[in-house]
N, C-alpha and C. Protein backbone atom coordinates (compact mmCIF):
# COMPACT_ATOMS: atom_id res chain seq x y z
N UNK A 1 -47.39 -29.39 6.96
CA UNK A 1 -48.43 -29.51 7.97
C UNK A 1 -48.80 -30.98 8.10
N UNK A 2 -49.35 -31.45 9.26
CA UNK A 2 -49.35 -33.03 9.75
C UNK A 2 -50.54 -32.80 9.56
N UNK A 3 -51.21 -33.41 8.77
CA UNK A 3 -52.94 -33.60 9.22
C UNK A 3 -53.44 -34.91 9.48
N UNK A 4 -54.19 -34.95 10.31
CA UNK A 4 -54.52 -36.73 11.38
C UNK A 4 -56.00 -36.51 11.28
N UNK A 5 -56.42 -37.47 11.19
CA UNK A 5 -57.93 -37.84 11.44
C UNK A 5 -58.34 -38.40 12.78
N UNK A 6 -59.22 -37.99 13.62
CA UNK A 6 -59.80 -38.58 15.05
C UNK A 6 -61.19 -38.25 15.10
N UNK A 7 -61.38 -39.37 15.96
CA UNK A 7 -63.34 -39.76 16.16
C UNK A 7 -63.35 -39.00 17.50
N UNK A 8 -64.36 -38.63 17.96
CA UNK A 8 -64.84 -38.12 19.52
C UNK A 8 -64.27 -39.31 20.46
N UNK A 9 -63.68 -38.58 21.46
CA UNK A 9 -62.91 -38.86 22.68
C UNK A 9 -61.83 -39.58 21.79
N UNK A 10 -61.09 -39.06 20.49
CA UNK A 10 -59.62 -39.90 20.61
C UNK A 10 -58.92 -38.55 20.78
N UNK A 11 -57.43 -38.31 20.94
CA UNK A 11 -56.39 -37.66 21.19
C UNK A 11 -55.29 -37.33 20.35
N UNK A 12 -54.84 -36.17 20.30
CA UNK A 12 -53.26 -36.39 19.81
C UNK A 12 -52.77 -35.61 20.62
N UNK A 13 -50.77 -36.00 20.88
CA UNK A 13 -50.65 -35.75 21.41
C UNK A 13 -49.11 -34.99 21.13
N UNK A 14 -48.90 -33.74 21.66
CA UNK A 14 -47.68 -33.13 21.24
C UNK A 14 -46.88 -32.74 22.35
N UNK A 15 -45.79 -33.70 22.00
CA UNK A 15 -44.47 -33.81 23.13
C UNK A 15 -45.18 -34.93 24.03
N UNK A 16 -44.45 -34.59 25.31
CA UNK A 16 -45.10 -35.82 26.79
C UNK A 16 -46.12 -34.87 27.17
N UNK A 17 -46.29 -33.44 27.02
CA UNK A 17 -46.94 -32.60 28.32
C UNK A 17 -48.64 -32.37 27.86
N UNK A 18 -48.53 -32.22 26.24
CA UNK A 18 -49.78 -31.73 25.33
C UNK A 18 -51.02 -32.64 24.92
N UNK A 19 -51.72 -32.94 25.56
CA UNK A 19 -53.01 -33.44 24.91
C UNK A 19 -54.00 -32.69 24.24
N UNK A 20 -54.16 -32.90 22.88
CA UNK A 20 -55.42 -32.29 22.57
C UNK A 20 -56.08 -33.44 22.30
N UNK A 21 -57.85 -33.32 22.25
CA UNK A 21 -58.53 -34.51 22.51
C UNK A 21 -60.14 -33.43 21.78
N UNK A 22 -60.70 -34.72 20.79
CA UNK A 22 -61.69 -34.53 20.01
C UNK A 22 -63.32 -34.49 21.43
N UNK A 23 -63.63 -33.76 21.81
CA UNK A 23 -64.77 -33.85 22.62
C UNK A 23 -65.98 -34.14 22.22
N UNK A 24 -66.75 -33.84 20.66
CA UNK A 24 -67.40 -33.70 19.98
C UNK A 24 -67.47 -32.87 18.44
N UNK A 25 -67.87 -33.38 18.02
CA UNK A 25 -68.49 -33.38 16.36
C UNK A 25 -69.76 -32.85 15.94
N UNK A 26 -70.30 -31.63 15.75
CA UNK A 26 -71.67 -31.27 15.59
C UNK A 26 -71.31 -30.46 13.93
N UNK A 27 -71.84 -31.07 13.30
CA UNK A 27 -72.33 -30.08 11.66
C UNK A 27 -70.23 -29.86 11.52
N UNK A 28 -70.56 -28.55 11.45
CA UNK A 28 -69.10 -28.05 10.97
C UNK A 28 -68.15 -27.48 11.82
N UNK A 29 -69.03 -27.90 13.09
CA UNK A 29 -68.04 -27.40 14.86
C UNK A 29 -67.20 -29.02 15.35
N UNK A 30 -66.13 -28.76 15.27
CA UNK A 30 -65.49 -29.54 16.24
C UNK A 30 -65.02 -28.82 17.71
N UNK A 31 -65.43 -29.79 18.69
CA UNK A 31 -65.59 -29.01 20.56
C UNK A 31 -64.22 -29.76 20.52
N UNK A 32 -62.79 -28.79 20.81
CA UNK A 32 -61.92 -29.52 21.16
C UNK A 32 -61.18 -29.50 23.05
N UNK A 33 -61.14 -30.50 23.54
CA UNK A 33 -60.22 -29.89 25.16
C UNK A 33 -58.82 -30.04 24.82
N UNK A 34 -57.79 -29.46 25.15
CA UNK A 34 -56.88 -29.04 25.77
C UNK A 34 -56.22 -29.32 26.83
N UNK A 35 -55.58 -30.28 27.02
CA UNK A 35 -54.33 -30.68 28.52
C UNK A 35 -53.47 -29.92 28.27
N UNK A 36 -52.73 -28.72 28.86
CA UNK A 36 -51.12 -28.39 28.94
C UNK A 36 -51.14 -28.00 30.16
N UNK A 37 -49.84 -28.24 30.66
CA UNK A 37 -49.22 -27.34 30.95
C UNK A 37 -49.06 -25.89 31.95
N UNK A 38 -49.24 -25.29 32.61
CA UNK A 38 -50.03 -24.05 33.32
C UNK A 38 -49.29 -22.71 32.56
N UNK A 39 -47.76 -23.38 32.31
CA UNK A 39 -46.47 -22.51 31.92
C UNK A 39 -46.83 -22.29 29.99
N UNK A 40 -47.71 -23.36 29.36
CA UNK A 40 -47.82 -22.84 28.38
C UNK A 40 -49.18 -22.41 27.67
N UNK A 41 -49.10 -21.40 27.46
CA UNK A 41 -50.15 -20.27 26.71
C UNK A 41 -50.73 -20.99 25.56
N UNK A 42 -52.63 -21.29 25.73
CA UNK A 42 -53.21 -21.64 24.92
C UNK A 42 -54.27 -20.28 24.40
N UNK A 43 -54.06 -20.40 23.21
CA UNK A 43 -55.04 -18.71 22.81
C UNK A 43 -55.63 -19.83 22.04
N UNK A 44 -57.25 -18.98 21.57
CA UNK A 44 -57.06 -19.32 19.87
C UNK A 44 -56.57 -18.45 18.98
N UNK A 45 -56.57 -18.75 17.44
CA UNK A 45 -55.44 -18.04 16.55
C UNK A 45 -55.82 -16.79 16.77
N UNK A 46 -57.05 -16.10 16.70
CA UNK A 46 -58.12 -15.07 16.73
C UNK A 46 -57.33 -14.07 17.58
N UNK A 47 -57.38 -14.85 19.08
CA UNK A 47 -56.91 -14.02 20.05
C UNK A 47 -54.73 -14.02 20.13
N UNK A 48 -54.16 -15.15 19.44
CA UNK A 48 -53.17 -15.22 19.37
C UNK A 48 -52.72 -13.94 18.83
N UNK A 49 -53.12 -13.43 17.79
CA UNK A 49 -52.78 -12.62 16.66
C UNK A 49 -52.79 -11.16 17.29
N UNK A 50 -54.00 -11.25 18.35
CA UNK A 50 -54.63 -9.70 18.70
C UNK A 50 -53.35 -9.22 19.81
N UNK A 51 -53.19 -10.61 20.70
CA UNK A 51 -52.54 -10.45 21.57
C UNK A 51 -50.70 -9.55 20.79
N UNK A 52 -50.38 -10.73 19.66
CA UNK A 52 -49.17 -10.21 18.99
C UNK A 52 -49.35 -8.65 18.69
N UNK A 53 -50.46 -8.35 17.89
CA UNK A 53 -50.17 -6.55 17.46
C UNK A 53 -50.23 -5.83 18.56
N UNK A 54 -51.24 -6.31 19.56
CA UNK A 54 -51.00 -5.14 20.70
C UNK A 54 -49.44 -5.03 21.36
N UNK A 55 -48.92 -6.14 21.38
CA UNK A 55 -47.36 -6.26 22.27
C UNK A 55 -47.00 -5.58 21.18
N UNK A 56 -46.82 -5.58 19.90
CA UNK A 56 -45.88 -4.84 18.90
C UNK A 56 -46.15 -3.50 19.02
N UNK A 57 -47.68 -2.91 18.99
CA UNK A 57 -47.81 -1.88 19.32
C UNK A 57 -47.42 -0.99 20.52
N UNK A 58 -47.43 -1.88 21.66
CA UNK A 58 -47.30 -1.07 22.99
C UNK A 58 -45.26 -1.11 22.81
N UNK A 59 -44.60 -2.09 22.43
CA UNK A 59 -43.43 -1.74 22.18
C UNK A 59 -42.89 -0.63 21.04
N UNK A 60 -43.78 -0.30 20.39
CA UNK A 60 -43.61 0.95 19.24
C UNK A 60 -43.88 1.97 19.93
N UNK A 61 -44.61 2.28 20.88
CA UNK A 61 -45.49 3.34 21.42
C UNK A 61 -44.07 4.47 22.13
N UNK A 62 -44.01 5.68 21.82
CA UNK A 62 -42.98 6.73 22.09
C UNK A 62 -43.57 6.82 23.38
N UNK A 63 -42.52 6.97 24.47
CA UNK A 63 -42.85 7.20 25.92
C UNK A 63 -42.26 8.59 25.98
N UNK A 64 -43.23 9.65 26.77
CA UNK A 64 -43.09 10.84 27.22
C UNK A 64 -42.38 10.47 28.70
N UNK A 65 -41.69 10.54 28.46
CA UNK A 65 -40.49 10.77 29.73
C UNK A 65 -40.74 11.85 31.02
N UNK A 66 -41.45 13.35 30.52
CA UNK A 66 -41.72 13.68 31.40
C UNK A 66 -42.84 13.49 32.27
N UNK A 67 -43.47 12.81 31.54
CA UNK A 67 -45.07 12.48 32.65
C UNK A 67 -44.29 10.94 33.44
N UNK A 68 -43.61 10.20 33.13
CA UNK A 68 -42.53 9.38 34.12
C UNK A 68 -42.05 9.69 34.97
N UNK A 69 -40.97 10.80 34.52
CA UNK A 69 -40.16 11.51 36.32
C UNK A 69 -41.38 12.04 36.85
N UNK A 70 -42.41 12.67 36.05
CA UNK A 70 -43.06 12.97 37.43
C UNK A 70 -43.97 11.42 38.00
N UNK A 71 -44.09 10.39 37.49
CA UNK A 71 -44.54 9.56 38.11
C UNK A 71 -43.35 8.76 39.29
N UNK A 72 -42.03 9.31 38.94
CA UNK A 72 -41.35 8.78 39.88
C UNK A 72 -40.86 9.58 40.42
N UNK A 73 -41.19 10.75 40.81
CA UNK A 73 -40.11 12.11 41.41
C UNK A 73 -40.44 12.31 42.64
N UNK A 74 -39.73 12.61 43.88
CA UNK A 74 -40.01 12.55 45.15
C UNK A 74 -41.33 13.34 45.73
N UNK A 75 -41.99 13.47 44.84
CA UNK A 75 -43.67 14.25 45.63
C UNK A 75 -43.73 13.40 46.60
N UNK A 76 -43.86 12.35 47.27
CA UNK A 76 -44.28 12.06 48.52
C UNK A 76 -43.36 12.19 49.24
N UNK A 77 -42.49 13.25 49.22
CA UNK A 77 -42.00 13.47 50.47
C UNK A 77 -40.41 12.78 50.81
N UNK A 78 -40.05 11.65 49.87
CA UNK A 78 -38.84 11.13 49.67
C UNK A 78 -37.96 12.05 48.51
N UNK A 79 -37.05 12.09 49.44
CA UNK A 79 -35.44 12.81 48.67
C UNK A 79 -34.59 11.84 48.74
């Protein structure tokens, strides 16, 4: 792990595209901003993690097949 030291309003920066930047310093909160990217996904770890089990979960999840064909079966009238 790289660990760096920065004062309010300095930066580091990862790759050409990534700025992270120190906004403020209060007690035991550091306020940090964020430059990326639109294409890359900023979570925090909190929500990183939640986001991972639910995708693992919804890919574990057994699909009933028949409540499908009937969500795709010609009831409106298409044969």
């Amino acid at each position: 792990m790289l660990v760096l030291s920065r004062k309010k309003n300095e930066s580091i920066m990862i790759g050409d595209a990534i700025e992270i930047k120190v906004i403020a310093v209060e007690g035991d909160t550091v306020r940090i901003g964020i430059e990326a990217p639109r294409d890359v996904e900023v979570h925090r770890k909190e929500v990183y993690v939640t986001i991972k089990e639910e995708n693992k979960l919804a890919s574990e999840a057994k699909v009933d097949w028949s409540v499908v064909k009937g969500l795709v079966s010609p009831a409106n009238g298409e044969e």
